[in-house]
Every structure is written in structure tokens, then in C-alpha cells.
C-alpha atoms as a PDB file:
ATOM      1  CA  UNK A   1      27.322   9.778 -20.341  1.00  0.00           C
ATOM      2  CA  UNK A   2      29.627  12.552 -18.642  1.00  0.00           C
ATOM      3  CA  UNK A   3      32.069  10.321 -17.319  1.00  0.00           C
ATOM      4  CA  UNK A   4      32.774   9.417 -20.950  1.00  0.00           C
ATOM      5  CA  UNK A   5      33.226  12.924 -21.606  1.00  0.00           C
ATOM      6  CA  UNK A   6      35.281  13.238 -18.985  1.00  0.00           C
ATOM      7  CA  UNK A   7      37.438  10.754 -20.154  1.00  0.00           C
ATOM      8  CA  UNK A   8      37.136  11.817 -23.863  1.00  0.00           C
ATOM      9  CA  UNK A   9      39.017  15.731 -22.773  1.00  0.00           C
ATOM     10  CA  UNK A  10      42.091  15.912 -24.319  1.00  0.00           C
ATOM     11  CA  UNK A  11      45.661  17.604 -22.338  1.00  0.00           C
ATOM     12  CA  UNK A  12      46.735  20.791 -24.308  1.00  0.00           C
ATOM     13  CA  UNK A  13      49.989  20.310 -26.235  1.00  0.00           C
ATOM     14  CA  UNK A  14      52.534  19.693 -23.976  1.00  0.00           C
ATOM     15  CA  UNK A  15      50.962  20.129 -20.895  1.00  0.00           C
ATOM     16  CA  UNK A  16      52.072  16.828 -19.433  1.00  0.00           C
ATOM     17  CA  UNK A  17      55.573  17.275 -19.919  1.00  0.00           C
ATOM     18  CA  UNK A  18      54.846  21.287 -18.328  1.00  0.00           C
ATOM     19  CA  UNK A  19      53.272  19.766 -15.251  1.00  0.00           C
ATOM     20  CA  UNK A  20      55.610  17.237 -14.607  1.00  0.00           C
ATOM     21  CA  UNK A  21      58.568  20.297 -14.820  1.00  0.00           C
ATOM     22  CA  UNK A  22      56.587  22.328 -12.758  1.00  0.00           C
ATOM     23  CA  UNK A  23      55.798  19.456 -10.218  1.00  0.00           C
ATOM     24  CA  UNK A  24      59.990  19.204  -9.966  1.00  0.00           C
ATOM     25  CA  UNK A  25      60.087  23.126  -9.118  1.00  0.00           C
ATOM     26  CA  UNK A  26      56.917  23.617  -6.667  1.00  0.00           C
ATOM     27  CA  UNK A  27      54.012  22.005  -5.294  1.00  0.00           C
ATOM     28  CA  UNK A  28      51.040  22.079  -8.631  1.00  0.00           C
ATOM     29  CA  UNK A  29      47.082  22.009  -7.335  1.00  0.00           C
ATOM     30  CA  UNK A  30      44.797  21.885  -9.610  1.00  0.00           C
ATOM     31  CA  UNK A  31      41.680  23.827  -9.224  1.00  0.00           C
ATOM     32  CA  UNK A  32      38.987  22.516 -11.258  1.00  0.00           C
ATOM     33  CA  UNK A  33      35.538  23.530 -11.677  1.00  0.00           C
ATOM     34  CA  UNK A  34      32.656  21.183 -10.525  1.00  0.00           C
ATOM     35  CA  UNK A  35      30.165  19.976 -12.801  1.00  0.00           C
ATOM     36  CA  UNK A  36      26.663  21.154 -11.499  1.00  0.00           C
ATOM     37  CA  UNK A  37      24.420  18.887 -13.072  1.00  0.00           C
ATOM     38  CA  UNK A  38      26.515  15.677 -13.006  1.00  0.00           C
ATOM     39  CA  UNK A  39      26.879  13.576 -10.000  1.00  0.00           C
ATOM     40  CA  UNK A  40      30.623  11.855 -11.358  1.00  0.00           C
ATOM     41  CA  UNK A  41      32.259  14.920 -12.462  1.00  0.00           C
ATOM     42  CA  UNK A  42      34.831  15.661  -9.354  1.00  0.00           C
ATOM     43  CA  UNK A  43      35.242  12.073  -9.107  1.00  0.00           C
ATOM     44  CA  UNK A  44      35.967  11.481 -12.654  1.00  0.00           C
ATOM     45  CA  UNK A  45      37.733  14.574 -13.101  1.00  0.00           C
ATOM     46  CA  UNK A  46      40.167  12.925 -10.145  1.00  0.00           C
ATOM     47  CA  UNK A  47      40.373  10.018 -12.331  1.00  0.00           C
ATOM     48  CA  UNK A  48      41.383  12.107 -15.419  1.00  0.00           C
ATOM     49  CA  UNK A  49      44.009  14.256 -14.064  1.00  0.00           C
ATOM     50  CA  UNK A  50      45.866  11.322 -11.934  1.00  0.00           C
ATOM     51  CA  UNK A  51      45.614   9.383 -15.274  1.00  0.00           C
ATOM     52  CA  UNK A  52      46.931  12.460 -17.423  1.00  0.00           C
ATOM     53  CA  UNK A  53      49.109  14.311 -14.849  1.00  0.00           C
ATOM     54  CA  UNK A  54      49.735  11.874 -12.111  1.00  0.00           C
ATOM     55  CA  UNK A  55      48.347  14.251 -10.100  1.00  0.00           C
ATOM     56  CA  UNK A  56      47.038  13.410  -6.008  1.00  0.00           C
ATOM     57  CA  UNK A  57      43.929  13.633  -4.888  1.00  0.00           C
ATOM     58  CA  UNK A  58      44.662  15.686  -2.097  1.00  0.00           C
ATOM     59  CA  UNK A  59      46.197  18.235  -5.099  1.00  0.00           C
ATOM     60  CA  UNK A  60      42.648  18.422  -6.847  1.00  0.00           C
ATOM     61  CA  UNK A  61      40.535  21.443  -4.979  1.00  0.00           C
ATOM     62  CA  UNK A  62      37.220  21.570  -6.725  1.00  0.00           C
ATOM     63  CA  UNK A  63      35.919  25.326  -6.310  1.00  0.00           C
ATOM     64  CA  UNK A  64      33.482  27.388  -8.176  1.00  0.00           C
ATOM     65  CA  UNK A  65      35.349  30.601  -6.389  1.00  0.00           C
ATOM     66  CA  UNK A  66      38.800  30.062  -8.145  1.00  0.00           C
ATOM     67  CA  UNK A  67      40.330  33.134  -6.991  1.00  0.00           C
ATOM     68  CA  UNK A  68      39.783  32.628  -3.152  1.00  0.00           C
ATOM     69  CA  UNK A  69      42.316  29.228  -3.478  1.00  0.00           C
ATOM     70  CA  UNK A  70      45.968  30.640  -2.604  1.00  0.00           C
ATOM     71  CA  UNK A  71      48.707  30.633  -4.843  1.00  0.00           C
ATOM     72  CA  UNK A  72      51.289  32.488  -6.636  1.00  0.00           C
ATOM     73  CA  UNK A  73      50.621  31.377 -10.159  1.00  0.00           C
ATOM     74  CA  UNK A  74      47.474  30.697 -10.997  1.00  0.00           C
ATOM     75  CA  UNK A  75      46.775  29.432 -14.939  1.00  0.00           C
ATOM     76  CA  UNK A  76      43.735  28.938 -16.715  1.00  0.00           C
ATOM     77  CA  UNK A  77      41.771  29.814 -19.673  1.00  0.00           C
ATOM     78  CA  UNK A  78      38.954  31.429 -18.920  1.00  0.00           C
ATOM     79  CA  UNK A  79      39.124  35.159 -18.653  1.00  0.00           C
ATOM     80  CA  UNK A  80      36.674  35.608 -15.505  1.00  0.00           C
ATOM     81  CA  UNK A  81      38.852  33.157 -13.431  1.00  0.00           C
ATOM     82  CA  UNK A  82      42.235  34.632 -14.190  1.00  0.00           C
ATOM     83  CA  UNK A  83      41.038  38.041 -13.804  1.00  0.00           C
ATOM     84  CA  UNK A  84      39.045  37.887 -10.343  1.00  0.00           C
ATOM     85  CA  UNK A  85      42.312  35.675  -9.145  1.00  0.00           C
ATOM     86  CA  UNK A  86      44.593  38.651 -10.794  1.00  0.00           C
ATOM     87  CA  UNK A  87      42.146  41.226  -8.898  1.00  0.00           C
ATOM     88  CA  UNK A  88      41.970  39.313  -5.633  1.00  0.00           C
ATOM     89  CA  UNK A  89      45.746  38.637  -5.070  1.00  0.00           C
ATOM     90  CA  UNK A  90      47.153  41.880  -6.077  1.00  0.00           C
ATOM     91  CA  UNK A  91      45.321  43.063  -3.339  1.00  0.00           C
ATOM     92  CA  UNK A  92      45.768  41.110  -0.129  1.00  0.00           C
ATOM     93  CA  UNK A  93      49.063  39.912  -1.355  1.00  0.00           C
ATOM     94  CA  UNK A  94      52.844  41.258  -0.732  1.00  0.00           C
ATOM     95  CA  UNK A  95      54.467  38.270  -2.723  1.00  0.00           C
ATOM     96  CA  UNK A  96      54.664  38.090  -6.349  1.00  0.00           C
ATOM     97  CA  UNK A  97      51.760  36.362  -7.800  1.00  0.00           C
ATOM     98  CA  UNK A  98      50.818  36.305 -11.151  1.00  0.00           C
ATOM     99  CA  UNK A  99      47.969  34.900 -13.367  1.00  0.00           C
ATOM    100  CA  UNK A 100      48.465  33.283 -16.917  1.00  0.00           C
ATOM    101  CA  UNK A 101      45.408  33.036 -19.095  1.00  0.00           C
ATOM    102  CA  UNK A 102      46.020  30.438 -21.928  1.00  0.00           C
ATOM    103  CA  UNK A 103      45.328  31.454 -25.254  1.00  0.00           C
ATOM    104  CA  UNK A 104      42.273  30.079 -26.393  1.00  0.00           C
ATOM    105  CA  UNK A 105      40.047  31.146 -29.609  1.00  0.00           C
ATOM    106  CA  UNK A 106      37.530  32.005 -27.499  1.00  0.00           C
ATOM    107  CA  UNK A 107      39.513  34.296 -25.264  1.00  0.00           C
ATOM    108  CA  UNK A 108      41.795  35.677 -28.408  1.00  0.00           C
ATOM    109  CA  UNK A 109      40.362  38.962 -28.205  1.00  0.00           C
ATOM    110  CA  UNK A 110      39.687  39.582 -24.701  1.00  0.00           C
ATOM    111  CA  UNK A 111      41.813  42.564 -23.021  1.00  0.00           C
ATOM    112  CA  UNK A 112      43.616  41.535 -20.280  1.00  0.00           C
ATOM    113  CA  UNK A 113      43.898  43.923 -17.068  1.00  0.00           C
ATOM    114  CA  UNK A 114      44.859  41.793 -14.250  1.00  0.00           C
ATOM    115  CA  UNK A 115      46.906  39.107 -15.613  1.00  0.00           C
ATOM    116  CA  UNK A 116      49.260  37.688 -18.686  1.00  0.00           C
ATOM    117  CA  UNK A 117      48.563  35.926 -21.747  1.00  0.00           C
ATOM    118  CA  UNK A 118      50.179  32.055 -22.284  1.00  0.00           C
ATOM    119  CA  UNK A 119      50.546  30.679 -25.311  1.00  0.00           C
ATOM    120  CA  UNK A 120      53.119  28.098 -24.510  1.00  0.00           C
ATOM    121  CA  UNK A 121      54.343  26.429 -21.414  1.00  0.00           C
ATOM    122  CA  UNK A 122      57.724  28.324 -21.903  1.00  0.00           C
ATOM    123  CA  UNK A 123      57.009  31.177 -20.263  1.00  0.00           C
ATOM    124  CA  UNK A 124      54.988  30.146 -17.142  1.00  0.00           C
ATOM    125  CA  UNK A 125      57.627  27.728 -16.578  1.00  0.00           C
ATOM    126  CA  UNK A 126      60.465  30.140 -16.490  1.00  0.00           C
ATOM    127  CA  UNK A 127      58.496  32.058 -14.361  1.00  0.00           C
ATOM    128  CA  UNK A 128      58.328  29.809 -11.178  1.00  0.00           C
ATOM    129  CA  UNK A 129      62.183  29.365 -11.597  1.00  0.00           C
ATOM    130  CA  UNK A 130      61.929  32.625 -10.867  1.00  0.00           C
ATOM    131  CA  UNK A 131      60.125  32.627  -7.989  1.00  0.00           C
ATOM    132  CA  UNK A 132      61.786  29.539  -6.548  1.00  0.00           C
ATOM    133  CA  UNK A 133      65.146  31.325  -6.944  1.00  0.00           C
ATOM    134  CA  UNK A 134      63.196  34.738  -5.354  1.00  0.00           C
ATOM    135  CA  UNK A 135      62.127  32.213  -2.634  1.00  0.00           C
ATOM    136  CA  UNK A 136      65.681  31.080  -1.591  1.00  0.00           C
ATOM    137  CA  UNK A 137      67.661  34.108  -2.962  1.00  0.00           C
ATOM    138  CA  UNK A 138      65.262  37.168  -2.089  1.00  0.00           C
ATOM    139  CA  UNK A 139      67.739  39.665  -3.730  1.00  0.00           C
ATOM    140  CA  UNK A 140      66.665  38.666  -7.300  1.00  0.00           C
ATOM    141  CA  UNK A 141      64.285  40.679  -8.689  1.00  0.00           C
ATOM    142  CA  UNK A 142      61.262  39.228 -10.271  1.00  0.00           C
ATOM    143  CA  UNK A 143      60.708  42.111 -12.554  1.00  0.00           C
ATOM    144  CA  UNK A 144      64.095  41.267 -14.224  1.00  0.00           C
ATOM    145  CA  UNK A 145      63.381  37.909 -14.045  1.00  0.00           C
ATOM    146  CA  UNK A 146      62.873  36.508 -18.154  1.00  0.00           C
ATOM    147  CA  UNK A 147      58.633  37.089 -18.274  1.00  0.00           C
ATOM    148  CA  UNK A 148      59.009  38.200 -21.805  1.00  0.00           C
ATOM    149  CA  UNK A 149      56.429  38.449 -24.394  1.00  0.00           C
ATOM    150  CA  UNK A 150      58.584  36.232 -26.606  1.00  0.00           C
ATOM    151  CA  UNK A 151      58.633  33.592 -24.115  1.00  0.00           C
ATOM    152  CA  UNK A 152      54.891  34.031 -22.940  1.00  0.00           C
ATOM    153  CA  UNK A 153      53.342  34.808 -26.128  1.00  0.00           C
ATOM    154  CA  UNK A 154      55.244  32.686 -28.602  1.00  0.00           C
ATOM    155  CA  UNK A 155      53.350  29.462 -30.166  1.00  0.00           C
ATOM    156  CA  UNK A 156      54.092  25.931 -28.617  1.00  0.00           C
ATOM    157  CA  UNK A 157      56.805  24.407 -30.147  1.00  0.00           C
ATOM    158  CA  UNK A 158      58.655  21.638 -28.092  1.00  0.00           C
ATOM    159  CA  UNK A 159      58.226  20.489 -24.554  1.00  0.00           C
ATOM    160  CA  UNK A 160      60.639  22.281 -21.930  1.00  0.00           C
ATOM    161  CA  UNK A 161      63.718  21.146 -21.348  1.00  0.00           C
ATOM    162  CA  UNK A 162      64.557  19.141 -18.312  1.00  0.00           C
ATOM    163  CA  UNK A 163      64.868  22.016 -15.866  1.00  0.00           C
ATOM    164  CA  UNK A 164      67.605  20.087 -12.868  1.00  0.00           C
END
């Protein structure tokens, strides 16, 4: 019965086409969390995201303890996740990291302290073009980098364009 379910979740809007632009700028792990009382969920989960987001095995981490696994963006949409990772990495970090929680009805109203809210792929996007020019060209500076609330907070529209 859960590995139906599994297979039964649906990709947000347009997060295929985000993950494969992303994948072209940067390595993308997903960090997923297990399934306690199912034996198939990691395994099935593995299934789903290679299916969905041709996505590699070795690029699925399975953690209950999101914000120990290193990154510099980390996106999801639960508020406990994104916060803790927010928390965590602005503290033993030097390099910009940031954390995008994804709008959500159930997480419309939370207040964010440690982190950004998404409500389209847009924004997060633009945001590791940033950092991958930071990365080669260290004399850009992130905070003038394009993280607007127009392009973080306006409402899906239209997959990204190609980013090469």
C-alpha cells in the first residue's frame, strides 16, 4: 500500500524543468525524509525521484536531521527543516547559504526567521547563478545579486528559461 502512494505523489508545478536547470548549474541532492513505519519508502522514494527527476541514487541522502547535510541552498517546505538548516548554517558557515521554504497552505502563515519564502522556481534558480558566478568570480556580491521578493515571492507562471 505505500509504495502506491509513493508512486501516486505528484512533482510541484514546474519542478522538473527547475531541477533539470539547476542540475546544469550545480550538483542537486535530494534530502528526503524516511518513512518510519514503512519498510519500501527510501527504496521507492529512489524509484520516484529517478523516474520524476532523473535523479542518482548516490544524490538521494535519506536523513531525519535535514540540517546537518551540507549545502548552500537548501529548499523545502516544511518550516522546521528550513529553519534548523537556516539556524545551523548561518552559524558554522562563512559561505553564502541560504534556505528557501516553498509556499505551501499549510506553511502560509508561518514567520520566517532563518530563511526565504519560494513561491516559484524563479527565484531559487537565479540564486545559484549567483553563487556559481560568486564561486568563479568572488568579487560579485551576493547581496546585489537579483534575490528579490518579486522573483522569490511571485506565483509560478512558466518554467525557466534555458539558463546556457
Amino acid at each position: 500500500m505505500i509504495r502506491e502512494s509513493c508512486n501516486k505523489i505528484k512533482a510541484y508545478p514546474f519542478a522538473q524543468n527547475a531541477v533539470e536547470s539547476l542540475k546544469s548549474l550545480a550538483d542537486v541532492f535530494i534530502v528526503t525524509a524516511p518513512l518510519p513505519r514503512s519498510k519500501s519508502w527510501t527504496y521507492d522514494r529512489e524509484i520516484w525521484l529517478r523516474e520524476h527527476f532523473d535523479i542518482r541514487l548516490n544524490h538521494v541522502i535519506h536523513a531525519r536531521t535535514k540540517h546537518l547535510v551540507h549545502g548552500n541552498v537548501f529548499v523545502d517546505d516544511k518550516l522546521s527543516n528550513v529553519e534548523e538548516w537556516g539556524a545551523y548554517w548561518e552559524f558554522h558557515s562563512r559561505v553564502p547559504r541560504i534556505p528557501f521554504l516553498w509556499d505551501q497552505p499549510w506553511n502560509a502563515n508561518e514567520t520566517l526567521l532563518h530563511s526565504k519564502r519560494a513561491k516559484s522556481w524563479d527565484g531559487i534558480i537565479d540564486y545559484v547563478k549567483g553563487l556559481v558566478l560568486w564561486h568563479y568570480y568572488p568579487e560579485i556580491h551576493l547581496k546585489s545579486y537579483p534575490l528579490t521578493s518579486e522573483t522569490l515571492l511571485s506565483e509560478p507562471h512558466k518554467p525557466h528559461k534555458n539558463l546556457k
